[in-house]
Protein backbone atom coordinates (compact mmCIF):
# COMPACT_ATOMS: atom_id res chain seq x y z
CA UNK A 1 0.00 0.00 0.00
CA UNK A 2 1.02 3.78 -0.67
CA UNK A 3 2.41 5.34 2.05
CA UNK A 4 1.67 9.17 2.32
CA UNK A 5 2.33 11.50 -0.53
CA UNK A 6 3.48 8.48 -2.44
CA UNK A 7 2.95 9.05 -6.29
CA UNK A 8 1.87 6.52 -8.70
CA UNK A 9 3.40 7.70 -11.67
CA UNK A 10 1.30 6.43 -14.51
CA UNK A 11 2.33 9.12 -17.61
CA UNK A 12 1.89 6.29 -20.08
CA UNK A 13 -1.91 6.82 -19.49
CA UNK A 14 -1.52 10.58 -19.05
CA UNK A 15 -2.09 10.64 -15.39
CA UNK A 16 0.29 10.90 -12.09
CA UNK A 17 -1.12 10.67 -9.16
CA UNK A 18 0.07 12.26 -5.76
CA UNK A 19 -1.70 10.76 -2.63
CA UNK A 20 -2.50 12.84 -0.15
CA UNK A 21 -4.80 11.51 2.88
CA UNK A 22 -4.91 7.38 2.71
CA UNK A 23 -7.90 5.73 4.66
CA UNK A 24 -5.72 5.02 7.26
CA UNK A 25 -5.23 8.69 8.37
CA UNK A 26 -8.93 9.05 7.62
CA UNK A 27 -9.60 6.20 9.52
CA UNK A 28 -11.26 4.66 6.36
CA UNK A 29 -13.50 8.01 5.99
CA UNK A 30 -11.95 9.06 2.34
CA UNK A 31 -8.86 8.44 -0.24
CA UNK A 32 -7.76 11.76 -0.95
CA UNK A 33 -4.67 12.22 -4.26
CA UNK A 34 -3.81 15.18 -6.18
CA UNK A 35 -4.17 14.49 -9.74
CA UNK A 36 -1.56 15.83 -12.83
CA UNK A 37 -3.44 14.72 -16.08
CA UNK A 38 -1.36 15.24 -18.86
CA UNK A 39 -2.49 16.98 -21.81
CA UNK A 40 -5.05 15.43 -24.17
CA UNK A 41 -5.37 12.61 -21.69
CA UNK A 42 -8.61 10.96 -20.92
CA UNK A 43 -9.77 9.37 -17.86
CA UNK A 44 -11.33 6.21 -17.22
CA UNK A 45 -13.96 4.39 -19.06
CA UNK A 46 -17.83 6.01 -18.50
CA UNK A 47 -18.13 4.37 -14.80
CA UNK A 48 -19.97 4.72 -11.34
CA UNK A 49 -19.29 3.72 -7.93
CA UNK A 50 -21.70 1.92 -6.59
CA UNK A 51 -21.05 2.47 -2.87
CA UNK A 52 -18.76 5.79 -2.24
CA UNK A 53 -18.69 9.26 -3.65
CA UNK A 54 -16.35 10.85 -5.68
CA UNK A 55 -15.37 14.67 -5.68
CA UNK A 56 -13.18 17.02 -8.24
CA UNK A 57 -11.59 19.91 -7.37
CA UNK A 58 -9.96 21.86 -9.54
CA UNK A 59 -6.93 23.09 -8.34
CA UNK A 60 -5.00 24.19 -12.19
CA UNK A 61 -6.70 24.09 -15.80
CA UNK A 62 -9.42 23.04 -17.05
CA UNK A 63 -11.82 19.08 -16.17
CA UNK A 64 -14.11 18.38 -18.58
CA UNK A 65 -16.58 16.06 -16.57
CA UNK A 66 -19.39 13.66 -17.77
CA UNK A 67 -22.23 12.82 -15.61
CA UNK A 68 -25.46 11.16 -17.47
CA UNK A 69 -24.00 11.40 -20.71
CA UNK A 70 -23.62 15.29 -20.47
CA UNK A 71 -20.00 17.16 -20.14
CA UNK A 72 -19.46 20.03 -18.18
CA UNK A 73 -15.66 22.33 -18.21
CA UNK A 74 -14.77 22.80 -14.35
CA UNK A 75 -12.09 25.75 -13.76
CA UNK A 76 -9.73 26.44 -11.01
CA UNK A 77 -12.01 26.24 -7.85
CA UNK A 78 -14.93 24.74 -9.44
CA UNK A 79 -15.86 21.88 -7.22
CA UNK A 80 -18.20 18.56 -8.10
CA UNK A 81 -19.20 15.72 -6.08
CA UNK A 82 -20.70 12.85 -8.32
CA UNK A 83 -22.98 10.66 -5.74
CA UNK A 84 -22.66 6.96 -5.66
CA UNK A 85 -24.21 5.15 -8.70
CA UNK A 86 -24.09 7.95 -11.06
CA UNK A 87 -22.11 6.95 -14.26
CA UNK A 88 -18.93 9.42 -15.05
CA UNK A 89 -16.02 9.66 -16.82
CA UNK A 90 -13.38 13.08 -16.90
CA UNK A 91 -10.79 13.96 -19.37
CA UNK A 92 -8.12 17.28 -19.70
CA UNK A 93 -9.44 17.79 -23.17
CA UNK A 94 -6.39 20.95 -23.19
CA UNK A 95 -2.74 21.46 -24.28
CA UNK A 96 -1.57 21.85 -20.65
CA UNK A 97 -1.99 19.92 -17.52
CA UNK A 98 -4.80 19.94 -14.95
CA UNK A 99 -3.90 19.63 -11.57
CA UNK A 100 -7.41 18.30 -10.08
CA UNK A 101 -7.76 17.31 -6.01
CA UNK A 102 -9.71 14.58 -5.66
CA UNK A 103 -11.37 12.56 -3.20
CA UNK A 104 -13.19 8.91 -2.73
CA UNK A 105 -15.65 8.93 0.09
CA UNK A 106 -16.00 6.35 2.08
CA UNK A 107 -12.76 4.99 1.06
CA UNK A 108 -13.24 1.49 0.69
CA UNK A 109 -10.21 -0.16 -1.10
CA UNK A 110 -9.71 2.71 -3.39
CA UNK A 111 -6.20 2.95 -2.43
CA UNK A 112 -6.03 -1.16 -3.46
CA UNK A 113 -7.60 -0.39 -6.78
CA UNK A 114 -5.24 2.46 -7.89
CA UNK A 115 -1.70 0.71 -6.78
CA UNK A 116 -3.12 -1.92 -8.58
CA UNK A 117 -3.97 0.64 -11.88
CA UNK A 118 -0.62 1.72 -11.33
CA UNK A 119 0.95 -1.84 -11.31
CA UNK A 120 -0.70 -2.61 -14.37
CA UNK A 121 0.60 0.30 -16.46
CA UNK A 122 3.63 -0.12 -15.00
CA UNK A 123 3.81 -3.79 -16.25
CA UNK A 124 2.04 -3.20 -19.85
CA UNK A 125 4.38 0.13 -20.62
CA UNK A 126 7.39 -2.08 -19.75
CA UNK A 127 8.43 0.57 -16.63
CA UNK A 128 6.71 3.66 -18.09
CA UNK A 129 8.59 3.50 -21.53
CA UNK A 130 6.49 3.28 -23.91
CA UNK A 131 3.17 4.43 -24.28
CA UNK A 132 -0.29 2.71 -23.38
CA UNK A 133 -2.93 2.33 -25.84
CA UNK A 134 -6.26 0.21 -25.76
CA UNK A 135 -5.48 -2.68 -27.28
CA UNK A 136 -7.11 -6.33 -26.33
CA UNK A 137 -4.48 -6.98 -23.46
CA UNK A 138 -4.35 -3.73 -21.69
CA UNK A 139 -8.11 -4.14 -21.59
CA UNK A 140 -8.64 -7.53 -20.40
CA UNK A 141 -5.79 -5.86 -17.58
CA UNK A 142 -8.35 -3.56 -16.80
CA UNK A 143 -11.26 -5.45 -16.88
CA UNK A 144 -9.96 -8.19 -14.55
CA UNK A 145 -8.77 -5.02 -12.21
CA UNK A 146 -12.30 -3.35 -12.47
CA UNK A 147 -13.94 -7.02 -11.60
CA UNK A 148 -11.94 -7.56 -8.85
CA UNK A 149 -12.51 -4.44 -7.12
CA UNK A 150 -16.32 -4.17 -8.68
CA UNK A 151 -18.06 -2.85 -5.12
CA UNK A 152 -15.56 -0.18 -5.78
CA UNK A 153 -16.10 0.59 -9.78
CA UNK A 154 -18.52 -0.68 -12.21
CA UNK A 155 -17.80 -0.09 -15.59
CA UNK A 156 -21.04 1.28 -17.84
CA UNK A 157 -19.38 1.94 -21.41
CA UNK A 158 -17.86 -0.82 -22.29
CA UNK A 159 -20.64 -2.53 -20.95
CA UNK A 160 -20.34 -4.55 -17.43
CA UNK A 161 -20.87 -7.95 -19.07
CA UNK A 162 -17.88 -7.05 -21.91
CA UNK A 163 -15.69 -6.41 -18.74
CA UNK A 164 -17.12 -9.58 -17.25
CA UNK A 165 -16.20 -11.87 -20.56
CA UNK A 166 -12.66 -9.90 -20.69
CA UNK A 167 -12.22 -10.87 -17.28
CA UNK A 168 -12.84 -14.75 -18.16
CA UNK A 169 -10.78 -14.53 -20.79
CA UNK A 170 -7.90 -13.44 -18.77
CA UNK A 171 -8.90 -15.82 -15.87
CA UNK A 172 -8.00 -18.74 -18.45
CA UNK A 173 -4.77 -17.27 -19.79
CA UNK A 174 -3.69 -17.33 -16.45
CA UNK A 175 -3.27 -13.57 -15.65
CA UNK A 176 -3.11 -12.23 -12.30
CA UNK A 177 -4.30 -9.09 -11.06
């Protein structure tokens, strides 16, 4: 697990993420990281968390946030809480980076879920050198990450039951998460 103001460098995705508060100082109450997304980089797959909350704060640039299929810029102080069950995505859609704080509440095993992001683009960029695109293994990576941390994140688009077969298919090839 992280320890405090750890950073899980994951560039190859265009994200690097600074952790701030872990549940353990928030005695489980929150996972709080500053985010760097690069520029032009997009966040995850459209999502929701079933059982915690999720705020944005924009500390630098500009978060363009989808809730309900709609996307909405947020600027330097703009603040948005999406509630539990609400499918999202994000993305820096600009040429320069967005510095975004952000915050999973309760915590849950968020912490878990994004070491284990990081490991995976670690692993799949060979160290950070090269860069990630979708492609059939990174996404059975994710899919078997997203499954195994499901009361966490539920992925919408691709559908849960794509994420479901990706994660069998991985299952048999033997890969661990």
């Amino acid at each position: 697990m992280p320890e405090i103001h750890q950073t899980l460098d994951m560039t190859p995705i265009g994200a690097i993420f600074h952790i701030v508060k872990t549940p353990g100082q928030t005695n489980g109450q929150s996972l709080e990281m500053v985010w760097e997304l690069l520029p032009y980089s997009g966040g995850t797959p459209l999502h929701k968390h079933p059982s915690a909350d999720e705020t944005y704060k924009v500390l630098e640039g500009e978060l363009e946030v989808n809730t309900n299929g709609q996307w909405q810029i947020l600027k330097p102080g703009d603040e948005m809480t999406i509630p539990k069950g609400i499918p999202h995505t994000f993305r820096n859609a600009a040429d320069t980076i967005t510095k975004v704080y952000n915050m999973h509440t309760p915590a849950l095993r968020y912490e878990a879920y994004f070491v284990g992001l990081h490991d995976i683009v670690n692993k799949l960029s060979e160290g950070g050198k090269k860069p990630l695109k979708m492609n059939l293994r990174v996404a059975t990576h994710i899919a078997m990450l997203m499954k195994k941390y499901s009361p966490e994140i539920v992925s919408i688009n691709p559908p849960n039951f794509i994420m479901s077969l990706l994660n069998w298919i991985g299952k048999i090839r033997g890969l661990k998460i």
